[in-house]
PDB file of N, CA and C in Angstrom:
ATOM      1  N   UNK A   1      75.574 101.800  48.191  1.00  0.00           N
ATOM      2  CA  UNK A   1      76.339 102.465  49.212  1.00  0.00           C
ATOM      3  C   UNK A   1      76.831 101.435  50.231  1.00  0.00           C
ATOM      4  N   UNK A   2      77.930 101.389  50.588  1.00  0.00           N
ATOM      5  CA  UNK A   2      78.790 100.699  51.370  1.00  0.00           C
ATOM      6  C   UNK A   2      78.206 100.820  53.299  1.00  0.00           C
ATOM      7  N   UNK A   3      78.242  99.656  53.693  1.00  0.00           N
ATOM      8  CA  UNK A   3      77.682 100.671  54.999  1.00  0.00           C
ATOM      9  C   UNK A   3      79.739  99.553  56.109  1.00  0.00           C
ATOM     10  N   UNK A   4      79.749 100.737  56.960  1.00  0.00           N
ATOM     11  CA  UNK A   4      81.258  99.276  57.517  1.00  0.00           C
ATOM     12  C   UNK A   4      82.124  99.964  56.720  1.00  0.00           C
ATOM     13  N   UNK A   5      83.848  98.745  57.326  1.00  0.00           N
ATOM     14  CA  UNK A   5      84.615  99.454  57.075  1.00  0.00           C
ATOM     15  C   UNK A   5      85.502  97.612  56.567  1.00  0.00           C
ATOM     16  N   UNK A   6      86.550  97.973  55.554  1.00  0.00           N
ATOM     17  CA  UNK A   6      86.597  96.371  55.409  1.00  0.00           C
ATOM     18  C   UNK A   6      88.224  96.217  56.325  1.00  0.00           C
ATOM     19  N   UNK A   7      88.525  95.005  55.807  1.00  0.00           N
ATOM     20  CA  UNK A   7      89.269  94.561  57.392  1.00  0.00           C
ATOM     21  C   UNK A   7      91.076  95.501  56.693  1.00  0.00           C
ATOM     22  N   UNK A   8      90.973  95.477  55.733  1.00  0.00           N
ATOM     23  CA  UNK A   8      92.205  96.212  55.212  1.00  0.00           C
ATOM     24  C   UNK A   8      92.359  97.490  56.053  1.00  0.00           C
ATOM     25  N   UNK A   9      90.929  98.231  55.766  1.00  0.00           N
ATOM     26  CA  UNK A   9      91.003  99.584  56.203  1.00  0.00           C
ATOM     27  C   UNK A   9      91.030  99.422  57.634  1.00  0.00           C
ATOM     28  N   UNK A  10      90.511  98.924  58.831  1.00  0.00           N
ATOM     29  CA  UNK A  10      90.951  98.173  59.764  1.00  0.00           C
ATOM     30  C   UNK A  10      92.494  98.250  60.374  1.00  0.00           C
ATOM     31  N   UNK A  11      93.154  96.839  59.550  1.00  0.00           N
ATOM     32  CA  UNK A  11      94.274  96.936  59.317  1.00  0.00           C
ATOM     33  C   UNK A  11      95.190  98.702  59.517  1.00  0.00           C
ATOM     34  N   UNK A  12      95.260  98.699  58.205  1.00  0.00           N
ATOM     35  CA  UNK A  12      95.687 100.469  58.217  1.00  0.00           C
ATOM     36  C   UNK A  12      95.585 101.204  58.924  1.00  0.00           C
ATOM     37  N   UNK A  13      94.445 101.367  60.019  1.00  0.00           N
ATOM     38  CA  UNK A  13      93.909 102.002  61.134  1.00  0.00           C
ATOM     39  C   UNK A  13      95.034 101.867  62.344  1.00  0.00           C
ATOM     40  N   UNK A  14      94.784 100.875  62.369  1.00  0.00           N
ATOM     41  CA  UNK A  14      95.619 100.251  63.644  1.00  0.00           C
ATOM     42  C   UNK A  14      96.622 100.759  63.847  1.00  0.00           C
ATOM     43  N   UNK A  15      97.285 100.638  62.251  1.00  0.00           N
ATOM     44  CA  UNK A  15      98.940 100.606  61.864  1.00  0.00           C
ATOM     45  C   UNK A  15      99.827 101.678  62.236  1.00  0.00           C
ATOM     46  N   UNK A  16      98.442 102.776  61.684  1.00  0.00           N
ATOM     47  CA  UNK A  16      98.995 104.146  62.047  1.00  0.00           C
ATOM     48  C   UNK A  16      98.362 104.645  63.252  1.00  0.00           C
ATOM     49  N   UNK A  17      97.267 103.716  63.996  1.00  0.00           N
ATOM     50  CA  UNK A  17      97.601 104.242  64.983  1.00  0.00           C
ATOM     51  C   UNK A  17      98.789 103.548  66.213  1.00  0.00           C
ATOM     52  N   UNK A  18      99.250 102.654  65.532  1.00  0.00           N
ATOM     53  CA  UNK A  18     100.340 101.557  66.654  1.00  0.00           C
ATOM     54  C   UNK A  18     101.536 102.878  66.230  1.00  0.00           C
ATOM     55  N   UNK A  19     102.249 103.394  65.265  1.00  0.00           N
ATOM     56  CA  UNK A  19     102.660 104.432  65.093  1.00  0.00           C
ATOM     57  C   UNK A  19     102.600 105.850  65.265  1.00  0.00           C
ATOM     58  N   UNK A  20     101.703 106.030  65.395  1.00  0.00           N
ATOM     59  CA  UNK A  20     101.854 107.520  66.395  1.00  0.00           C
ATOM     60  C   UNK A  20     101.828 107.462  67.513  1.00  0.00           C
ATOM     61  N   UNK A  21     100.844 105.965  68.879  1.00  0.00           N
ATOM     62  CA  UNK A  21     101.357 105.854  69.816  1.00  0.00           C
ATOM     63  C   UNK A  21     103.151 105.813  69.991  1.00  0.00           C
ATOM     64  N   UNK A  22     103.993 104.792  68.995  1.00  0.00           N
ATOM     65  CA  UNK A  22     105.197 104.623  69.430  1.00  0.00           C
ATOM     66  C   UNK A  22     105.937 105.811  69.368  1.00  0.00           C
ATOM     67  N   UNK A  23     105.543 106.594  68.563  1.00  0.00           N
ATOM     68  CA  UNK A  23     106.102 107.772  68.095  1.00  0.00           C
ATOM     69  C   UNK A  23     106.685 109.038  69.204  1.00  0.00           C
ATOM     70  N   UNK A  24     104.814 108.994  69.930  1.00  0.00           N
ATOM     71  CA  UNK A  24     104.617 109.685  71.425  1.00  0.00           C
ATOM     72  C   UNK A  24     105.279 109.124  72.306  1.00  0.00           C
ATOM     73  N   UNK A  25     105.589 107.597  72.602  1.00  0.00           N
ATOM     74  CA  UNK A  25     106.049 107.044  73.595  1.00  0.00           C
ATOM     75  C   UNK A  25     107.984 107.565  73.254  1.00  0.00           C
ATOM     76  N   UNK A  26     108.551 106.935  72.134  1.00  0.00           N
ATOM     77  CA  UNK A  26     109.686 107.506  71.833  1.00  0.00           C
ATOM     78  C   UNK A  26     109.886 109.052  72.889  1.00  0.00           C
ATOM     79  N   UNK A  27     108.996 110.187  72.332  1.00  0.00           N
ATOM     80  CA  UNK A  27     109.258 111.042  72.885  1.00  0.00           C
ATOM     81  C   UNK A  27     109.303 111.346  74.113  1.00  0.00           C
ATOM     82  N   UNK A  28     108.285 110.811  75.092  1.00  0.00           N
ATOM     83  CA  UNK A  28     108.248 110.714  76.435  1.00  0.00           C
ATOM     84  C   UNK A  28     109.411 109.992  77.052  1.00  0.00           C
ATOM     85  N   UNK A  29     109.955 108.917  76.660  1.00  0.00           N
ATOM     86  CA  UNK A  29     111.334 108.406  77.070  1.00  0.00           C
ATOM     87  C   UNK A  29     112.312 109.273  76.909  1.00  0.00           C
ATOM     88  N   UNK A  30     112.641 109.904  75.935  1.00  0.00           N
ATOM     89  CA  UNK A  30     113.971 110.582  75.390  1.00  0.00           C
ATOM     90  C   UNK A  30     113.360 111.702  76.773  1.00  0.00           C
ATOM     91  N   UNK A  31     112.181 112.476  76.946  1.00  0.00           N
ATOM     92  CA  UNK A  31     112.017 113.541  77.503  1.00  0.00           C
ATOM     93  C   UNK A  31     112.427 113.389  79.074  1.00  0.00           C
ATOM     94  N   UNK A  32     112.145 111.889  79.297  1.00  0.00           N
ATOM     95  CA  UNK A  32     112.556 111.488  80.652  1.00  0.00           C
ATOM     96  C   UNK A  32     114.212 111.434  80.673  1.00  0.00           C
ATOM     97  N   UNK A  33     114.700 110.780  79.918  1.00  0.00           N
ATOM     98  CA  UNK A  33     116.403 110.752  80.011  1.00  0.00           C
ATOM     99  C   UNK A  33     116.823 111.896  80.194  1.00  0.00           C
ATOM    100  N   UNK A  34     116.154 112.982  79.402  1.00  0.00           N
ATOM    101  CA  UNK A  34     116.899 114.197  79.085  1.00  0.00           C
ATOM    102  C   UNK A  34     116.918 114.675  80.263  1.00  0.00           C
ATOM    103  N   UNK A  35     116.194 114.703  81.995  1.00  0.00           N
ATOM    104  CA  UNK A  35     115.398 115.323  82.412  1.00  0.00           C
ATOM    105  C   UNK A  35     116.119 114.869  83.238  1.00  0.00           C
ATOM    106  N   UNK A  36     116.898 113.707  83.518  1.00  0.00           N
ATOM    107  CA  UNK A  36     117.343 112.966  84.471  1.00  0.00           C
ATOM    108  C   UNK A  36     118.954 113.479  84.519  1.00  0.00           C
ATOM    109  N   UNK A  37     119.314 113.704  82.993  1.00  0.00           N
ATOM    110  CA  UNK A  37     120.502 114.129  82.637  1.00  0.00           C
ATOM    111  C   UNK A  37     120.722 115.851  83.259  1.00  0.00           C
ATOM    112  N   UNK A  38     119.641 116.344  82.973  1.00  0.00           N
ATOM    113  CA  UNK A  38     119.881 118.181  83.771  1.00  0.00           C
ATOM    114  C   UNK A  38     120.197 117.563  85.077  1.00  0.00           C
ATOM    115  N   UNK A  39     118.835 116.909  85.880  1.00  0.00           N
ATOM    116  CA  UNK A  39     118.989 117.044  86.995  1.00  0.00           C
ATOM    117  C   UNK A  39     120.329 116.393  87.806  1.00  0.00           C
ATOM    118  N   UNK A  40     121.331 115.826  87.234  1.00  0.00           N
ATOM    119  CA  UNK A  40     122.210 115.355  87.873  1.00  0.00           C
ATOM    120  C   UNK A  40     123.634 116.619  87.489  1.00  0.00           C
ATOM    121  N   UNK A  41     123.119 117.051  86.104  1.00  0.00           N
ATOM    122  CA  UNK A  41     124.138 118.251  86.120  1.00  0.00           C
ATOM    123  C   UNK A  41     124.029 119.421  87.226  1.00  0.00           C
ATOM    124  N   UNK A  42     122.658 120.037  87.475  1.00  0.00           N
ATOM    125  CA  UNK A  42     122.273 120.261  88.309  1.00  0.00           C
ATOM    126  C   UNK A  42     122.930 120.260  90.076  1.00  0.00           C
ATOM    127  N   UNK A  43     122.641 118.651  89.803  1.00  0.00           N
ATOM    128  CA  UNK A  43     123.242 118.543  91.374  1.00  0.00           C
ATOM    129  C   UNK A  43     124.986 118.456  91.185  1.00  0.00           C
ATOM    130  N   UNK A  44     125.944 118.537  90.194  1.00  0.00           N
ATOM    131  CA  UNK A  44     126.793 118.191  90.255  1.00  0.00           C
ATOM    132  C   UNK A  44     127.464 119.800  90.494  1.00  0.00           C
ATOM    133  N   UNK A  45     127.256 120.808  89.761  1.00  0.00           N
ATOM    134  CA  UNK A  45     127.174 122.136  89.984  1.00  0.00           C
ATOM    135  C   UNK A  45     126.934 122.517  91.079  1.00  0.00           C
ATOM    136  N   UNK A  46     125.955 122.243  91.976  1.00  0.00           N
ATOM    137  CA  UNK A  46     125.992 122.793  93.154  1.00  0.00           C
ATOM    138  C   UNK A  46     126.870 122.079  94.238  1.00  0.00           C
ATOM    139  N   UNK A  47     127.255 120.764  93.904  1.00  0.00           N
ATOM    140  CA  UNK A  47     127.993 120.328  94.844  1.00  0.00           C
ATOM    141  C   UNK A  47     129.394 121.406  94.932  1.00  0.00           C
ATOM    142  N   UNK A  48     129.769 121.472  93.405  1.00  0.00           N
ATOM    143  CA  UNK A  48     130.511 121.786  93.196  1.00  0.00           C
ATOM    144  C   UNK A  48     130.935 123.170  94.001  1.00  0.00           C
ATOM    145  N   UNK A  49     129.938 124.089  93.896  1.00  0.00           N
ATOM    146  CA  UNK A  49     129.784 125.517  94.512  1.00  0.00           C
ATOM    147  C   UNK A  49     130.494 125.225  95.238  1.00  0.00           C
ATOM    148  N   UNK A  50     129.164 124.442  96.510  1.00  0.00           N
ATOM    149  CA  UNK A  50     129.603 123.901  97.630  1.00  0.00           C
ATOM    150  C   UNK A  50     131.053 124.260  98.462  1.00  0.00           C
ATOM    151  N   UNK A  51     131.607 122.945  97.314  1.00  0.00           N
ATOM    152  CA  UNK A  51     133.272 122.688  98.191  1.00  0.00           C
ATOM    153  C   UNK A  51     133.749 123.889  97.657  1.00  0.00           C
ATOM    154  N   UNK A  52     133.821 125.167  96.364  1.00  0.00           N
ATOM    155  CA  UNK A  52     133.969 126.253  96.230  1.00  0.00           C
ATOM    156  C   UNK A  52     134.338 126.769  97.107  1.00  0.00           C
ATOM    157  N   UNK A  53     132.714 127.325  97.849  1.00  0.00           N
ATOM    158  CA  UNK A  53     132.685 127.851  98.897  1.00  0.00           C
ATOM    159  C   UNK A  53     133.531 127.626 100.157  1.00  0.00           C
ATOM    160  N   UNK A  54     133.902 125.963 100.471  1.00  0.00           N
ATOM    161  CA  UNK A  54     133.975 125.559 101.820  1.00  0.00           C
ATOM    162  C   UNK A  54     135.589 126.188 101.291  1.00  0.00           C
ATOM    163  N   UNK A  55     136.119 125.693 100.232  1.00  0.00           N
ATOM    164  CA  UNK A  55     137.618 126.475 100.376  1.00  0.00           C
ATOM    165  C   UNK A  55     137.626 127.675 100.511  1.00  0.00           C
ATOM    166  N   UNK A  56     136.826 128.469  99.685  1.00  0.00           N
ATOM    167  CA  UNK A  56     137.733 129.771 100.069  1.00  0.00           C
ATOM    168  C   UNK A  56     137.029 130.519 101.569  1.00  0.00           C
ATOM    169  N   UNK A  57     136.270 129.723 102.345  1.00  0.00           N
ATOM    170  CA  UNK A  57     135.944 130.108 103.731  1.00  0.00           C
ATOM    171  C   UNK A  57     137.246 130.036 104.339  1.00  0.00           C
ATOM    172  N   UNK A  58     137.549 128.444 104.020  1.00  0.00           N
ATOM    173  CA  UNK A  58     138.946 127.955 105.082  1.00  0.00           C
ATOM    174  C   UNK A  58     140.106 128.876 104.494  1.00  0.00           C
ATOM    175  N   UNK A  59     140.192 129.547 103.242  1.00  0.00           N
ATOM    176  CA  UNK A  59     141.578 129.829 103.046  1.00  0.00           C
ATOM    177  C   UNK A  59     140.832 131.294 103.521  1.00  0.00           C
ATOM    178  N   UNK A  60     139.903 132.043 103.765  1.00  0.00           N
ATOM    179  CA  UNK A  60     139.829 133.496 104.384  1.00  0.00           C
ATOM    180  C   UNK A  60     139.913 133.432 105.821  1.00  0.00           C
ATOM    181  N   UNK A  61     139.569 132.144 106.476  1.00  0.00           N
ATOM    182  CA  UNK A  61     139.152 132.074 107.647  1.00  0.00           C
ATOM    183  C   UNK A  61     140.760 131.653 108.349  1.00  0.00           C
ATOM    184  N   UNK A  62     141.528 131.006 107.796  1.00  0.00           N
ATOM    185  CA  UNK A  62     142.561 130.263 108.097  1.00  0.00           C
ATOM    186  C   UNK A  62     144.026 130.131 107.476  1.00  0.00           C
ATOM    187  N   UNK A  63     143.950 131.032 106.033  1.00  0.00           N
ATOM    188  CA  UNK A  63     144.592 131.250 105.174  1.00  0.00           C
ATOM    189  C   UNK A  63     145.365 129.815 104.541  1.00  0.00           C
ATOM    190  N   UNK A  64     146.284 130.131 104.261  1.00  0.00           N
ATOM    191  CA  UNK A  64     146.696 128.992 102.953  1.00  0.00           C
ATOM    192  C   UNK A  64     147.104 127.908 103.493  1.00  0.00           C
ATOM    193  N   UNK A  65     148.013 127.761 104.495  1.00  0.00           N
ATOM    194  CA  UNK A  65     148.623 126.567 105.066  1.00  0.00           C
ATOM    195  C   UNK A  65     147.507 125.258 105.192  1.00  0.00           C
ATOM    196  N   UNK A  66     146.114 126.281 106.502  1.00  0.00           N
ATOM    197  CA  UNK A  66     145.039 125.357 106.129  1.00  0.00           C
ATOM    198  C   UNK A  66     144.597 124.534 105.188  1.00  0.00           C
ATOM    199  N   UNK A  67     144.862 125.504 104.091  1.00  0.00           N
ATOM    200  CA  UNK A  67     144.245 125.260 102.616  1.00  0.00           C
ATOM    201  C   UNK A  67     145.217 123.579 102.486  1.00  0.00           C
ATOM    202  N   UNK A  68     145.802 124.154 102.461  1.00  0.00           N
ATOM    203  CA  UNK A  68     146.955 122.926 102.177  1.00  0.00           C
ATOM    204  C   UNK A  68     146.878 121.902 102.920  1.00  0.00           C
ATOM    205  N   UNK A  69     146.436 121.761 103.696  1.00  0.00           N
ATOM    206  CA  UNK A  69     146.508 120.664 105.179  1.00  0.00           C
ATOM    207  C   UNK A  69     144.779 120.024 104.541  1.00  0.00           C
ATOM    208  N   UNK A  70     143.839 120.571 103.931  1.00  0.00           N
ATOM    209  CA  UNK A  70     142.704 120.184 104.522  1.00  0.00           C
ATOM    210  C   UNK A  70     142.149 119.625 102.656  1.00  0.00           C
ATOM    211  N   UNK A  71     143.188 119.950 101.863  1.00  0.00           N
ATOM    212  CA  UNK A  71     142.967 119.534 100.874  1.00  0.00           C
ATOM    213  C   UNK A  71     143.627 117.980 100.651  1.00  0.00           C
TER     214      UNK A  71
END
């Protein structure tokens, strides 16, 4: 009976585990990009509202000419 493990199996160990770490890490990066990518859509949408909003205040508040002057 064998007692230990020999350096091959070792080897192999490693291998797959140096591969499922990279594997996990891959995913955690992509999960971060992705995450960075909403949040700027995110903010780009609400800016957007935003000036939405600020026009059609000025064109209810002041009507069109404003509109025209402030654009």
């Amino acid at each position: 009976m064998r007692k230990g493990m020999s350096l091959t199996e070792v080897v192999i160990a490693m291998a797959l585990v140096a591969l499922s770490v990279g594997g996990i890490m891959a995913v955690l990066v992509q999960s971060v990009g992705l995450r960075q990518s909403v949040d700027n859509a995110y903010a780009a949408v609400g800016l957007a509202k935003n000036r939405i909003e600020r026009i059609r205040e000025l064109r209810r508040d002041k009507g069109y000419a404003a509109l025209a002057e402030a654009v």
